[in-house]
N, C-alpha and C. Protein backbone atom coordinates (compact mmCIF):
# COMPACT_ATOMS: atom_id res chain seq x y z
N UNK A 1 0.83 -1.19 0.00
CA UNK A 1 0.00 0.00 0.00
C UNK A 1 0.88 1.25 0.00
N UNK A 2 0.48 2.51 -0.45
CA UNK A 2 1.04 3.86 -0.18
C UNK A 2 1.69 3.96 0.76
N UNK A 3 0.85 3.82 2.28
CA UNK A 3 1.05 3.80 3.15
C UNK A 3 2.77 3.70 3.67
N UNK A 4 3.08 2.42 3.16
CA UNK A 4 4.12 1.61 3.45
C UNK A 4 5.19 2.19 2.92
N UNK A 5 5.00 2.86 1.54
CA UNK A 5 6.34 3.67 0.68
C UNK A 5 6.18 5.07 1.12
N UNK A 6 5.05 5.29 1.96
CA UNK A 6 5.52 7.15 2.09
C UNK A 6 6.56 7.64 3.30
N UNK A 7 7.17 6.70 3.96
CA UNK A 7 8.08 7.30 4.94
C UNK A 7 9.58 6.98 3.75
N UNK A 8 9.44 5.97 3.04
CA UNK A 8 10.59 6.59 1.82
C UNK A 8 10.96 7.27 1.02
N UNK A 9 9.52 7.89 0.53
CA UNK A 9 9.37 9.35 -0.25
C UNK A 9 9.29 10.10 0.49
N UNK A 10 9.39 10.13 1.77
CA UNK A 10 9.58 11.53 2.88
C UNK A 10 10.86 12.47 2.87
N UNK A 11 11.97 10.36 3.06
CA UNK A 11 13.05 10.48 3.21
C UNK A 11 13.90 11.14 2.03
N UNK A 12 13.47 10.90 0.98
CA UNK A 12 13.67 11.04 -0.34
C UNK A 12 13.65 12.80 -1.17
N UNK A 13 12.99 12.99 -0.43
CA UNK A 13 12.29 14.24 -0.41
C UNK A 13 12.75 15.15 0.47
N UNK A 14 12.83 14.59 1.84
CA UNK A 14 13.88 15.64 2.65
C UNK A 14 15.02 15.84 2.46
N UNK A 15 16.07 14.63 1.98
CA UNK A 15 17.31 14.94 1.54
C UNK A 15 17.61 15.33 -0.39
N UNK A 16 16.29 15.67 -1.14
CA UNK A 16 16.01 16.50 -2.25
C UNK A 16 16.60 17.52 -1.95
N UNK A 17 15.75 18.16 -0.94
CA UNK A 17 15.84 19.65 -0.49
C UNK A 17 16.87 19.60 0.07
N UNK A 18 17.21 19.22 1.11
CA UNK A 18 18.26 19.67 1.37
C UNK A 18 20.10 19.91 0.41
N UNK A 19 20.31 18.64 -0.30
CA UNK A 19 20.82 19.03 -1.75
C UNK A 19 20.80 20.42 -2.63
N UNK A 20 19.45 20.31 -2.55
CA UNK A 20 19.40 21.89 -3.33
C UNK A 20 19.54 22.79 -2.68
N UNK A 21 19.18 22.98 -1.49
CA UNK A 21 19.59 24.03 -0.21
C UNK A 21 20.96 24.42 -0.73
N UNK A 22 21.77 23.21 -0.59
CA UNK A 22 23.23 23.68 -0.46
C UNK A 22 23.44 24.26 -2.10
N UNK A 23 23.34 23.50 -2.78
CA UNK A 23 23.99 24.14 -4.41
C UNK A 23 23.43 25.35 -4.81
N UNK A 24 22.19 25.72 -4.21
CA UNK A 24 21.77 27.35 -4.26
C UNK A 24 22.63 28.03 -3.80
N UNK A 25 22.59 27.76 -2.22
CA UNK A 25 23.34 28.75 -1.45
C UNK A 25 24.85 29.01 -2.36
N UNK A 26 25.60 27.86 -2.99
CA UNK A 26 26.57 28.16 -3.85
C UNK A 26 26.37 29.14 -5.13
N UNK A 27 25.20 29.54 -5.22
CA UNK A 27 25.26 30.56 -6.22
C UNK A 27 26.07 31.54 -6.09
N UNK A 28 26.38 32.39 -6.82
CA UNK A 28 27.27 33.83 -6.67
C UNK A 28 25.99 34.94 -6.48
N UNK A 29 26.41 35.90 -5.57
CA UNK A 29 25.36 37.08 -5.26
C UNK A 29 25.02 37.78 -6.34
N UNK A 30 26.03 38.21 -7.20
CA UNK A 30 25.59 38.88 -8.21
C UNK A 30 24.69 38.17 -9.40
N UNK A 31 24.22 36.88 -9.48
CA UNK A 31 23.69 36.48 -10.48
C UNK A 31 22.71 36.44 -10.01
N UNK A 32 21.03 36.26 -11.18
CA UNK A 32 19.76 36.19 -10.56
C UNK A 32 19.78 34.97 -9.51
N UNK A 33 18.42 34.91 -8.61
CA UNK A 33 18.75 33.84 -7.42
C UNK A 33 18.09 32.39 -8.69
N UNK A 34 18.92 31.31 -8.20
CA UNK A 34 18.15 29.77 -8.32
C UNK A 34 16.58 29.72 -7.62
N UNK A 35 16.07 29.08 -8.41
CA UNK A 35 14.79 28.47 -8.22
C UNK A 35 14.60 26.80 -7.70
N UNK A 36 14.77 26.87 -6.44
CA UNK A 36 14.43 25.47 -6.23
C UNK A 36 13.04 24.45 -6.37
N UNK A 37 13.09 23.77 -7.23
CA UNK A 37 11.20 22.89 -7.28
C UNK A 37 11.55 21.82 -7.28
N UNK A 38 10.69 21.16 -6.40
CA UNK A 38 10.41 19.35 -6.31
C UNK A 38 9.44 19.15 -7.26
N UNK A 39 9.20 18.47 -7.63
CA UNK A 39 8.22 17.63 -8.46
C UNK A 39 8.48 16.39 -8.80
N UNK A 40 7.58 15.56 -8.66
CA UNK A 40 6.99 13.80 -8.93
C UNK A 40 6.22 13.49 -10.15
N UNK A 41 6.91 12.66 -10.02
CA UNK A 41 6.33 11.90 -11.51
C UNK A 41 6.82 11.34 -12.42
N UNK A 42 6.81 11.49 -13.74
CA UNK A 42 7.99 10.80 -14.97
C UNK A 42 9.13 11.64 -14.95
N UNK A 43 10.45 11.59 -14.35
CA UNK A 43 11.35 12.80 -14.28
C UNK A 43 11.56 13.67 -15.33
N UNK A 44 11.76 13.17 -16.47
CA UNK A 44 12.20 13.78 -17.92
C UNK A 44 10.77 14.61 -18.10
N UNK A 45 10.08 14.20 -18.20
CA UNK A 45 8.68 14.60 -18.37
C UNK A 45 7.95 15.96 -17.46
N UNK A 46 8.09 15.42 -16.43
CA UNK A 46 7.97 16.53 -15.17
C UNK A 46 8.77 18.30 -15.71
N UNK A 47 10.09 17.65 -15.50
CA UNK A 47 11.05 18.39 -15.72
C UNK A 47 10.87 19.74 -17.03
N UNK A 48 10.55 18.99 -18.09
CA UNK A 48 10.13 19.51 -18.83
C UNK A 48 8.61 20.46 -19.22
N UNK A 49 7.89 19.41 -18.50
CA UNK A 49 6.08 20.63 -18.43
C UNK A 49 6.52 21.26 -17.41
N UNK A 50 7.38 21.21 -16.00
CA UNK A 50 7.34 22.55 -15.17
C UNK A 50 7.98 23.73 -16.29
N UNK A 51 9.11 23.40 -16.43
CA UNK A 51 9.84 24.79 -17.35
C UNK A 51 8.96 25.17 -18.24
N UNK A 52 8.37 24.94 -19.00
CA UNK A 52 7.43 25.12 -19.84
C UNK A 52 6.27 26.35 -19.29
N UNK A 53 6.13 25.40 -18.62
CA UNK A 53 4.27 26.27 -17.83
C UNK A 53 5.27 27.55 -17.10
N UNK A 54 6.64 27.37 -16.32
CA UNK A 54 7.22 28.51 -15.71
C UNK A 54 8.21 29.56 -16.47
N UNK A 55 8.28 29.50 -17.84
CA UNK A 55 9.18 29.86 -18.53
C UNK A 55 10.16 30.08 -18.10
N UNK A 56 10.65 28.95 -18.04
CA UNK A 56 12.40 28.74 -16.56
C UNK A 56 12.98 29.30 -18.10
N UNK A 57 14.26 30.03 -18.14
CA UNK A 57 15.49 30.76 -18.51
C UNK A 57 16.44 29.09 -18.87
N UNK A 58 16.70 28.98 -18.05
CA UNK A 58 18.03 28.02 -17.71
C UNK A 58 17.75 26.23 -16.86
N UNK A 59 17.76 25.35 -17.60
CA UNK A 59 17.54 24.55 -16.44
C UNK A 59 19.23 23.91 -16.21
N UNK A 60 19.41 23.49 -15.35
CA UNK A 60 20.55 23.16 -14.42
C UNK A 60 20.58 21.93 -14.02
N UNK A 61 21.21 20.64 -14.59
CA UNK A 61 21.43 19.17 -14.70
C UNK A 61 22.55 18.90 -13.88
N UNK A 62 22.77 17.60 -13.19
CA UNK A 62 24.16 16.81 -13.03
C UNK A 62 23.92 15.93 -14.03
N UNK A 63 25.39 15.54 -14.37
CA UNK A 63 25.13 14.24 -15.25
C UNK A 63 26.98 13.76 -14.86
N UNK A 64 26.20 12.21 -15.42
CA UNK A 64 27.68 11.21 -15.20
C UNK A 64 28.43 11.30 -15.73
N UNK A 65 29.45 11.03 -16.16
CA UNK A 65 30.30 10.97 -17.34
C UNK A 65 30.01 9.95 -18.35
N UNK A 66 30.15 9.66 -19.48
CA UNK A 66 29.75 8.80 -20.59
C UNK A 66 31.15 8.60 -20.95
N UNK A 67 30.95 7.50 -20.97
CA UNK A 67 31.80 6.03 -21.61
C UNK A 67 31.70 6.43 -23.11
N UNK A 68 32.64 6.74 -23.92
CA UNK A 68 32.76 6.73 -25.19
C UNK A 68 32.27 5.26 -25.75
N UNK A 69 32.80 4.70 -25.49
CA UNK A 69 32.68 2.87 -25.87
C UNK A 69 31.09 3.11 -25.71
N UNK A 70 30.09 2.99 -25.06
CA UNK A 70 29.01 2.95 -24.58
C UNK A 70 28.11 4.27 -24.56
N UNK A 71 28.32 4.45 -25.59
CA UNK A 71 27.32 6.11 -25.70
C UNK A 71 25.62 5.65 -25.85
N UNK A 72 25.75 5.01 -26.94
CA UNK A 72 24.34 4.42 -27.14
C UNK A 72 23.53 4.30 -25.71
N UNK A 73 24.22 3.47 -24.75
CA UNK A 73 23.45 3.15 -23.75
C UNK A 73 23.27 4.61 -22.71
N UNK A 74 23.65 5.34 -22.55
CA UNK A 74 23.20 6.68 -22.17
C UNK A 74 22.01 7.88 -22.87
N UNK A 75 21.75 7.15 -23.96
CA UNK A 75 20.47 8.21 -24.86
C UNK A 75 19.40 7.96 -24.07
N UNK A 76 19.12 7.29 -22.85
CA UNK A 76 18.30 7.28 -21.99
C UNK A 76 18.08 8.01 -20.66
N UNK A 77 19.09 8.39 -20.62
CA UNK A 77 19.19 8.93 -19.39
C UNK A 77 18.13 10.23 -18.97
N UNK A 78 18.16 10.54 -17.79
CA UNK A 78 17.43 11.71 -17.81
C UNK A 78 17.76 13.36 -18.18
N UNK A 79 19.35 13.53 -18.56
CA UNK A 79 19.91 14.52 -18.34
C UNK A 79 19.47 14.81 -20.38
N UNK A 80 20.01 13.41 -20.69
CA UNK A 80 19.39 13.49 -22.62
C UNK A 80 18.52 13.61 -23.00
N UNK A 81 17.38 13.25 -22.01
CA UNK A 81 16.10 13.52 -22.63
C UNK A 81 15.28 14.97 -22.16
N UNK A 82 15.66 15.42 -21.16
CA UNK A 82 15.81 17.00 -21.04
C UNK A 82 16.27 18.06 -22.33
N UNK A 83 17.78 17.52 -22.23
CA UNK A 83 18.36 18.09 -22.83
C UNK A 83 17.85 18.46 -24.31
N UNK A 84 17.18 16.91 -24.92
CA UNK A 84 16.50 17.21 -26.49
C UNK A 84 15.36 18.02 -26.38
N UNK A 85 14.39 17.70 -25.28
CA UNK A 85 13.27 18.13 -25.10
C UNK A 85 12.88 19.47 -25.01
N UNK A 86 13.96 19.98 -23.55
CA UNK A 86 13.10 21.14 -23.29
C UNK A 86 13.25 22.32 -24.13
N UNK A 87 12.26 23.47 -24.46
CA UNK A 87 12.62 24.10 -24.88
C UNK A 87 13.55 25.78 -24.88
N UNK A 88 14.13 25.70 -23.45
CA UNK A 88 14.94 26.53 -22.87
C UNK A 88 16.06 25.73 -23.32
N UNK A 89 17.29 26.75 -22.68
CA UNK A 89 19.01 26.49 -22.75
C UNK A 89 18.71 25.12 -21.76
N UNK A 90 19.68 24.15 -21.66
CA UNK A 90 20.15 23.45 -20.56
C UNK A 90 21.14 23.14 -20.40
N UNK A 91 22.02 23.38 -19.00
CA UNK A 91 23.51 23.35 -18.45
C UNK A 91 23.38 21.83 -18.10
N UNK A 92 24.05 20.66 -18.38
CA UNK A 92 24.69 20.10 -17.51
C UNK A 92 26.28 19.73 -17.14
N UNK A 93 26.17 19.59 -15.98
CA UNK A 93 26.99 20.03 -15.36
C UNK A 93 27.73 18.20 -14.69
N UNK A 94 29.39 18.14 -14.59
CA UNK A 94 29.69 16.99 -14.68
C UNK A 94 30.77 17.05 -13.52
């Protein structure tokens, strides 16, 4: 039941935020401030109708490093399918 998985999406969720807490606070003063948002659901997907509906500027990725040998198997990821999708700039960042 729900029940049973929502103290893992709590957990999941509190240490979200807190993550982003910190890499905001790393912004520089002089640049506009970061926008921190949670959102659930299909990540790539999510990711993409928030910026959309918010006309986000910039969205702001981590991503892994890619294996030359193994590129193919990374066109899945979530940082690539952002990246084709949305229709703003997107940084990621490695």
């Amino acid at each position: 039941s729900l029940g049973d998985v929502r103290p893992f999406y709590e957990r999941l969720e509190r240490r979200a935020r807190r993550a982003m807490a910190s890499l905001t606070r790393r912004v520089r003063q002089d640049v506009p401030a970061a926008v921190r948002v949670l959102v659930r659901g299909r990540r790539a997907e999510e990711i993409v109708k928030y910026a959309t509906a918010n006309e986000v500027d910039l969205i702001v990725l981590a991503s892994h490093r890619v294996n030359p040998s193994l590129v193919n198997r990374d066109w899945g990821t979530i940082s690539y399918k952002v990246g084709i999708l949305a229709q703003c700039p997107v940084l990621l960042v490695k």
